[in-house]
N, C-alpha and C. Protein backbone atom coordinates (compact mmCIF):
# COMPACT_ATOMS: atom_id res chain seq x y z
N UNK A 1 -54.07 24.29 -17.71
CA UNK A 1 -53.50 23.46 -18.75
C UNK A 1 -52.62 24.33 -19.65
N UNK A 2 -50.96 23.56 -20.31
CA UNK A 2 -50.69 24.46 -21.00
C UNK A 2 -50.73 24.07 -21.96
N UNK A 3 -50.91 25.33 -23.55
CA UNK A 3 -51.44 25.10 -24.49
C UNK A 3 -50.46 23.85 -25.36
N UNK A 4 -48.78 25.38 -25.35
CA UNK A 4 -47.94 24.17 -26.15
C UNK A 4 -46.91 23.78 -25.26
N UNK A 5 -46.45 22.22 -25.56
CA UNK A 5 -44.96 22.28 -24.56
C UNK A 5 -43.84 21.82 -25.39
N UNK A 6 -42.91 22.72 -25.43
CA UNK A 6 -41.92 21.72 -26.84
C UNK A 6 -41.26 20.53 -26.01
N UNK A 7 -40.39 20.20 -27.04
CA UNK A 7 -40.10 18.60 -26.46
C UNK A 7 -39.28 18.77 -25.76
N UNK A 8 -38.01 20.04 -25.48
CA UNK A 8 -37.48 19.85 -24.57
C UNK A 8 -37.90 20.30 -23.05
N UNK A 9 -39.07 21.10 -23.15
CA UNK A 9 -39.93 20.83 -21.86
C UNK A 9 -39.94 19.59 -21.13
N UNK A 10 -40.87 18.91 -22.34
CA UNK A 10 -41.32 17.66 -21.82
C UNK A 10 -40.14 16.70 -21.54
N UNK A 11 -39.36 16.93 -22.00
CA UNK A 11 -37.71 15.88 -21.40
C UNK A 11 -37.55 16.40 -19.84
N UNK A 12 -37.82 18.00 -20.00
CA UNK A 12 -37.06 18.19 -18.79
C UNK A 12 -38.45 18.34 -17.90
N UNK A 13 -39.14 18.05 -18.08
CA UNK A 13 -40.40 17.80 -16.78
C UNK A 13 -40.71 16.07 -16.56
N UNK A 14 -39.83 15.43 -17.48
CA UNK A 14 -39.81 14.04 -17.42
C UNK A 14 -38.56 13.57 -15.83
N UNK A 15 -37.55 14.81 -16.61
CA UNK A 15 -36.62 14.56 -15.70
C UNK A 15 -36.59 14.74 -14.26
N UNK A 16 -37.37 16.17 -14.08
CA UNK A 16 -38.29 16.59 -12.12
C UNK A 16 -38.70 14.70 -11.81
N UNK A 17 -39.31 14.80 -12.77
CA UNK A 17 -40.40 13.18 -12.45
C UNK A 17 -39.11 12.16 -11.99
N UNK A 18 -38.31 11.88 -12.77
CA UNK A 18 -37.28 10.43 -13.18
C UNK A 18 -36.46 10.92 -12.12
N UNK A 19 -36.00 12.47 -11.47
CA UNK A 19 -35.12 12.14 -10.90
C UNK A 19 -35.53 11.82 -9.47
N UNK A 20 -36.94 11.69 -8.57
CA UNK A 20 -37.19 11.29 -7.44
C UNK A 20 -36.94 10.29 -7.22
N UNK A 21 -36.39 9.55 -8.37
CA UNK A 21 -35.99 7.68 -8.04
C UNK A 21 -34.65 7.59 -7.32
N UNK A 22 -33.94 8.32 -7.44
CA UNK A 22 -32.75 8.84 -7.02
C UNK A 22 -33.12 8.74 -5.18
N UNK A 23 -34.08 8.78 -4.53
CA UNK A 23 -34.31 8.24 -3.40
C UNK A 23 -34.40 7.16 -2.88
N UNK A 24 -34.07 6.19 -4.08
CA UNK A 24 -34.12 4.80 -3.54
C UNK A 24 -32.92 4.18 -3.49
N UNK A 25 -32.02 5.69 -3.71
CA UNK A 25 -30.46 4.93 -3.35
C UNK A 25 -29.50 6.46 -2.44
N UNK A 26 -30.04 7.59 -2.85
CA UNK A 26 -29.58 8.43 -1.64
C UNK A 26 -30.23 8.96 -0.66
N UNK A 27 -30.39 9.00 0.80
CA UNK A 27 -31.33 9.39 1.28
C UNK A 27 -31.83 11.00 1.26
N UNK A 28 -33.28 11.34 1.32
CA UNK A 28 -33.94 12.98 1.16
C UNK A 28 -33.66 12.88 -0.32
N UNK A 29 -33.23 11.76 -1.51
CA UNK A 29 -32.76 12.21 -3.03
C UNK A 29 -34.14 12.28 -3.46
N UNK A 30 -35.36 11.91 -3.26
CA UNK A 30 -36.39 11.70 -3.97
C UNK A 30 -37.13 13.79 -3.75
N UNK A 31 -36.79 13.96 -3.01
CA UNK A 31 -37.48 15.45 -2.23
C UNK A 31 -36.18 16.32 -3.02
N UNK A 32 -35.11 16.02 -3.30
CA UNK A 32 -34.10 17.35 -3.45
C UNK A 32 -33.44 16.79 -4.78
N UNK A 33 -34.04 15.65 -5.70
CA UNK A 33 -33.53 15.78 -6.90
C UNK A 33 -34.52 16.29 -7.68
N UNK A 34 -36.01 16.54 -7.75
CA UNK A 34 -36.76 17.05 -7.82
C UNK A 34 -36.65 18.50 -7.75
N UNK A 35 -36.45 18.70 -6.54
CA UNK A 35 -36.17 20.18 -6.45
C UNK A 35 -35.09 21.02 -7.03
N UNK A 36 -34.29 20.10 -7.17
CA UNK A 36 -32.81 20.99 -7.77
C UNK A 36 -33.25 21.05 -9.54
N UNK A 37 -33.94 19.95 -10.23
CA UNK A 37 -34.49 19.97 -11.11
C UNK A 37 -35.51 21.56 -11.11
N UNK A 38 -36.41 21.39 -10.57
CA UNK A 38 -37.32 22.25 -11.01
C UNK A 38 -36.81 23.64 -10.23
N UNK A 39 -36.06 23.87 -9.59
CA UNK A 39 -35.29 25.36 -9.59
C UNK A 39 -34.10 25.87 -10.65
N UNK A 40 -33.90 24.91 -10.89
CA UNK A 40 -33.18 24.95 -12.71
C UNK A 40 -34.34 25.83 -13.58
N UNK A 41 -35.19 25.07 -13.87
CA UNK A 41 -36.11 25.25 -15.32
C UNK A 41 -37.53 26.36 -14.65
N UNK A 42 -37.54 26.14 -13.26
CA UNK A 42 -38.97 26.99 -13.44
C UNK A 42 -39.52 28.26 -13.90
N UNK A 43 -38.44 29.08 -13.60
CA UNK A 43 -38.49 30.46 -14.30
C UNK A 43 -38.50 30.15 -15.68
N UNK A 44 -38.31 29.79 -16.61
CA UNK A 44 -38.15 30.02 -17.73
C UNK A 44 -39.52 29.08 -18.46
N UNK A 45 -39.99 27.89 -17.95
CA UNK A 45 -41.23 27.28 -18.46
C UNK A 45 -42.08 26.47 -17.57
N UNK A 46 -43.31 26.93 -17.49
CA UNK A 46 -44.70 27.34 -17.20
C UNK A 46 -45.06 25.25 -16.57
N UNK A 47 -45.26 24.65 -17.95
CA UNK A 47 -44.85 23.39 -17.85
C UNK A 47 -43.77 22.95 -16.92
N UNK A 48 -42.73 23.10 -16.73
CA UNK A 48 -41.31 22.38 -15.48
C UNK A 48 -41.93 22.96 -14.15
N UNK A 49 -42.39 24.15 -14.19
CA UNK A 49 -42.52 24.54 -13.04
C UNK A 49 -44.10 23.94 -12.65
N UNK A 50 -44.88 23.63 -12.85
CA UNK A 50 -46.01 22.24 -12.84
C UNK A 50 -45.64 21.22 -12.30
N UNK A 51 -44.83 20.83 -13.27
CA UNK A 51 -44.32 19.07 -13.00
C UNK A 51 -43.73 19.50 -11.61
N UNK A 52 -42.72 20.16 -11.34
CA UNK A 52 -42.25 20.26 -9.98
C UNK A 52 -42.67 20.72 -8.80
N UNK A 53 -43.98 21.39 -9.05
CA UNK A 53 -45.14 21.76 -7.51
C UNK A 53 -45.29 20.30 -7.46
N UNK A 54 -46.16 20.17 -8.70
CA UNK A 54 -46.69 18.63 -8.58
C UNK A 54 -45.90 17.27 -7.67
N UNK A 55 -44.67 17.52 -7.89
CA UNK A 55 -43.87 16.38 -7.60
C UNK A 55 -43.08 16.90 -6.43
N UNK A 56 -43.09 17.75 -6.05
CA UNK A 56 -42.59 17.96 -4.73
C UNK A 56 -43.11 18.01 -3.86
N UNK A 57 -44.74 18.16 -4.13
CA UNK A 57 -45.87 18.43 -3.36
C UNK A 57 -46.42 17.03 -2.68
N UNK A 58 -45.97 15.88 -3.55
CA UNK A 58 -46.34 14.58 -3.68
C UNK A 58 -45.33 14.03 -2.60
N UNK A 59 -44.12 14.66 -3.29
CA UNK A 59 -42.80 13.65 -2.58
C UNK A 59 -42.96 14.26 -1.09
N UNK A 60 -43.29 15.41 -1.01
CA UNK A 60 -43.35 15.72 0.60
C UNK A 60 -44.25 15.26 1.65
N UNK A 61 -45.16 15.38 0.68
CA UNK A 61 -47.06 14.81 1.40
C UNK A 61 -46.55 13.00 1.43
N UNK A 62 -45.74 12.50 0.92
CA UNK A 62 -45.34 10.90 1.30
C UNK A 62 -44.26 10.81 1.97
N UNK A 63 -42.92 12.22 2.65
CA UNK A 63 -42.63 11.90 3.89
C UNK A 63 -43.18 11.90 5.08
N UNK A 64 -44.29 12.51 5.16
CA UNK A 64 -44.98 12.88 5.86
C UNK A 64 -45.81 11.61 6.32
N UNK A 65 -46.11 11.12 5.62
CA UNK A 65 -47.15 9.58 5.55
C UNK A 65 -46.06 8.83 5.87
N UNK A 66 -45.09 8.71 5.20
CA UNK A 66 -43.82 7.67 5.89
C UNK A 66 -43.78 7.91 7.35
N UNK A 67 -42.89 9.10 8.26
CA UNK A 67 -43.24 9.00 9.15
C UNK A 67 -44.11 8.80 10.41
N UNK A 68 -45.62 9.05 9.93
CA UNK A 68 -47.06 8.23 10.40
C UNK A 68 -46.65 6.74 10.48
N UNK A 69 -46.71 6.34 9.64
CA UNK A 69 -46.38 4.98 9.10
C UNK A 69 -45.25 4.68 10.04
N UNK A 70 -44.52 4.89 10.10
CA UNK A 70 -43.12 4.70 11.10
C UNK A 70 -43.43 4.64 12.59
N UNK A 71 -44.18 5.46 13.31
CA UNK A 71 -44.03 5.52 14.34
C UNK A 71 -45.45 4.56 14.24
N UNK A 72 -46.59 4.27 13.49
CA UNK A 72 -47.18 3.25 13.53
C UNK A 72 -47.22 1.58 13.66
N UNK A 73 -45.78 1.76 12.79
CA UNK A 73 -44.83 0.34 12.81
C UNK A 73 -44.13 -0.17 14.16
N UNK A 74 -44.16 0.53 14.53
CA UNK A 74 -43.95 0.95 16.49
C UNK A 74 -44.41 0.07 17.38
N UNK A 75 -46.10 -0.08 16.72
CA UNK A 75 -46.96 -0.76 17.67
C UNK A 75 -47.75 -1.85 16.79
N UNK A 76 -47.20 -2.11 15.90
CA UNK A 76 -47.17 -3.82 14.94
C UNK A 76 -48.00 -2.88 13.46
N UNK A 77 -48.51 -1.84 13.46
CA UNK A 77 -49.50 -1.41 12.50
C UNK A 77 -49.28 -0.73 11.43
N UNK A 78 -48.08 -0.43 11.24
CA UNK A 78 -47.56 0.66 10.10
C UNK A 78 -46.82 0.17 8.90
N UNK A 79 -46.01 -1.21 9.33
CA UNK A 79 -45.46 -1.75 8.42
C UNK A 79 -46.53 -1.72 6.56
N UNK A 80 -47.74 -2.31 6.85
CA UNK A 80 -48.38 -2.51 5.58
C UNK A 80 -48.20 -0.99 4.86
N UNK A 81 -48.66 0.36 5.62
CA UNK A 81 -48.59 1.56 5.09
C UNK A 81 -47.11 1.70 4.71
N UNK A 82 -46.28 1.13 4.59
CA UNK A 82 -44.85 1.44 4.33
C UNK A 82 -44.88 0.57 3.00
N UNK A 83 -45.11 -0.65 2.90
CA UNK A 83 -45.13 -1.37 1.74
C UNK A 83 -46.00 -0.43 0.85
N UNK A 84 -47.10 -0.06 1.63
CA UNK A 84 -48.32 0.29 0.35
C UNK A 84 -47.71 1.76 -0.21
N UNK A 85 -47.34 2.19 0.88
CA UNK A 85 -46.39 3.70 0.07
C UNK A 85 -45.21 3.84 -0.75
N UNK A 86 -44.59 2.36 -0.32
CA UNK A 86 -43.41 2.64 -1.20
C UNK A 86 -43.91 1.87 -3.08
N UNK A 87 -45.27 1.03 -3.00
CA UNK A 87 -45.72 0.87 -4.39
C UNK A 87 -46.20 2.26 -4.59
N UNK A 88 -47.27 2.95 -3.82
CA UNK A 88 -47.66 4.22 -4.75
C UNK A 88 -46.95 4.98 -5.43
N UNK A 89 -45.52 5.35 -4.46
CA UNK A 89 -44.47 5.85 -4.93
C UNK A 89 -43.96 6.02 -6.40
N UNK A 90 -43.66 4.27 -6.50
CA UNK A 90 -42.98 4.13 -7.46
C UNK A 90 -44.11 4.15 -8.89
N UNK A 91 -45.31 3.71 -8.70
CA UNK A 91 -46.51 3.67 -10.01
C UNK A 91 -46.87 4.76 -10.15
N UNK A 92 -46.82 6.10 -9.14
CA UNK A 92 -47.49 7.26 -9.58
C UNK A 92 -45.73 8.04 -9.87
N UNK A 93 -44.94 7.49 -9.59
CA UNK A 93 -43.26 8.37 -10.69
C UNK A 93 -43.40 7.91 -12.15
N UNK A 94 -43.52 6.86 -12.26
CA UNK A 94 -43.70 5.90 -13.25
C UNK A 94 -44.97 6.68 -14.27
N UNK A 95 -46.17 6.73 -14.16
CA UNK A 95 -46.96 7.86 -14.57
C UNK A 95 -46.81 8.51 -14.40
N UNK A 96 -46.28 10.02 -13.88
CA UNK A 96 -45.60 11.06 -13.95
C UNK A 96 -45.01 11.13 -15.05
N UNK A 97 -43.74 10.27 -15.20
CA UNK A 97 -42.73 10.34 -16.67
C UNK A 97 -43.57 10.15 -17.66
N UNK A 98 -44.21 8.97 -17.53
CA UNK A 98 -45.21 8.79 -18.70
C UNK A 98 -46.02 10.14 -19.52
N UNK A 99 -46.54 10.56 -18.52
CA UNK A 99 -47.11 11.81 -18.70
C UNK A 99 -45.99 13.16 -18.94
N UNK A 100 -45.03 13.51 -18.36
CA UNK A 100 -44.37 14.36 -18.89
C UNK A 100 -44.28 14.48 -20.10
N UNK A 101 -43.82 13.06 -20.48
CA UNK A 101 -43.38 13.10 -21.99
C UNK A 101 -44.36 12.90 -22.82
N UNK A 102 -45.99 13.34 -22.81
CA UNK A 102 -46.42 13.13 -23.18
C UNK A 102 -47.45 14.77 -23.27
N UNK A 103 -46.27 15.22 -22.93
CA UNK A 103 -46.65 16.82 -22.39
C UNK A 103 -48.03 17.57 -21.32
N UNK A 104 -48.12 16.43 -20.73
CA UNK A 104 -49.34 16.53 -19.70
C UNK A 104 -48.47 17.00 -18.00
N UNK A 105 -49.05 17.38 -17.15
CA UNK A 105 -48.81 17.49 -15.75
C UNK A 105 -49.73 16.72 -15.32
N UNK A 106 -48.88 15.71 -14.35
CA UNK A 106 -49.50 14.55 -13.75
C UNK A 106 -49.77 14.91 -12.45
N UNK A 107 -51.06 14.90 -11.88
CA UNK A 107 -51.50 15.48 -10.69
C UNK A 107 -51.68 13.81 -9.47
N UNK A 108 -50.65 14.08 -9.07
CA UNK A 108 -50.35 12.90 -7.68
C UNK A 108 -51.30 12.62 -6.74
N UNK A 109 -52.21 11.44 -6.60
CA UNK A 109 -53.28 11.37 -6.09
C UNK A 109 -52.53 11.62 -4.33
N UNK A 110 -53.68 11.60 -3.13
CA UNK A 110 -53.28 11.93 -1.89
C UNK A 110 -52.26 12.52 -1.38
N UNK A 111 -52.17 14.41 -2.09
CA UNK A 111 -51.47 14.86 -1.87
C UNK A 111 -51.34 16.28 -1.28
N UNK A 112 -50.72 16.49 -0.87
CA UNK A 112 -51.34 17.83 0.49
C UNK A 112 -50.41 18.93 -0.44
N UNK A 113 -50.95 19.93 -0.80
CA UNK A 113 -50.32 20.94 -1.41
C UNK A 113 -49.78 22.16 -0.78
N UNK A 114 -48.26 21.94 -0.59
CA UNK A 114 -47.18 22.70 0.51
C UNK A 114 -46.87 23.55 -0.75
N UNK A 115 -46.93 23.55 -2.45
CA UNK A 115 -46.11 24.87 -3.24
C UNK A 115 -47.74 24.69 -4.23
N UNK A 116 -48.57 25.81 -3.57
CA UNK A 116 -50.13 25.82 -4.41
C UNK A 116 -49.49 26.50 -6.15
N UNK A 117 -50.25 26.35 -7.05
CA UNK A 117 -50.17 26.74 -8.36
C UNK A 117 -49.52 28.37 -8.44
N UNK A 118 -49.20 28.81 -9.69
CA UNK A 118 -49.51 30.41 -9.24
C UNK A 118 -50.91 30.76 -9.99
């Protein structure tokens, strides 16, 4: 946990969060607006670089489930996991921001951790 986060932290760990929406209109934008975000700010605060394990760790561990889901949809069964992922998606970004700006790191439920803490 970190102790303090000033506010322009928390804007800009709002923003790692706000900019994965950006995938619902360019494709890979949800995985690499995130990332271009938090390779900006991570060196310099403790907090951005959180929000962006967190959220890249999330956004990756749900391409990953997308494609399950995809080749599941194949054989009549995957479609529901596609609906149900693209709500988690959007309610756990949605809490994310919430939480940024609220100077917390929002830890993304069912998520496989590809960038562990330091």
């Amino acid at each position: 946990m970190i102790e303090s986060v000033t506010k322009s932290e928390r804007d800009f760990g709002l923003l790692v969060y706000a900019s994965s929406l950006i995938g619902y209109l360019v494709p890979f934008g949800s995985i690499l607006g995130p990332l271009i975000m938090w390779l900006m700010k991570r060196e310099e605060s403790a907090f951005v670089d959180q929000c962006g394990r967190s959220c890249l760790n999330f956004k990756l561990s749900l391409l990953i489930y997308v494609i399950i889901s995809g080749v599941l949809a194949l054989v009549g069964i995957g479609f529901i996991f596609l609906i149900i992922l693209g709500i988690l998606d959007l309610v756990c970004t949605i809490l994310g921001i919430i939480k940024a700006s609220e100077g917390q790191v929002y830890r993304y439920p069912l998520t496989i951790k590809f960038l562990s803490d330091n």
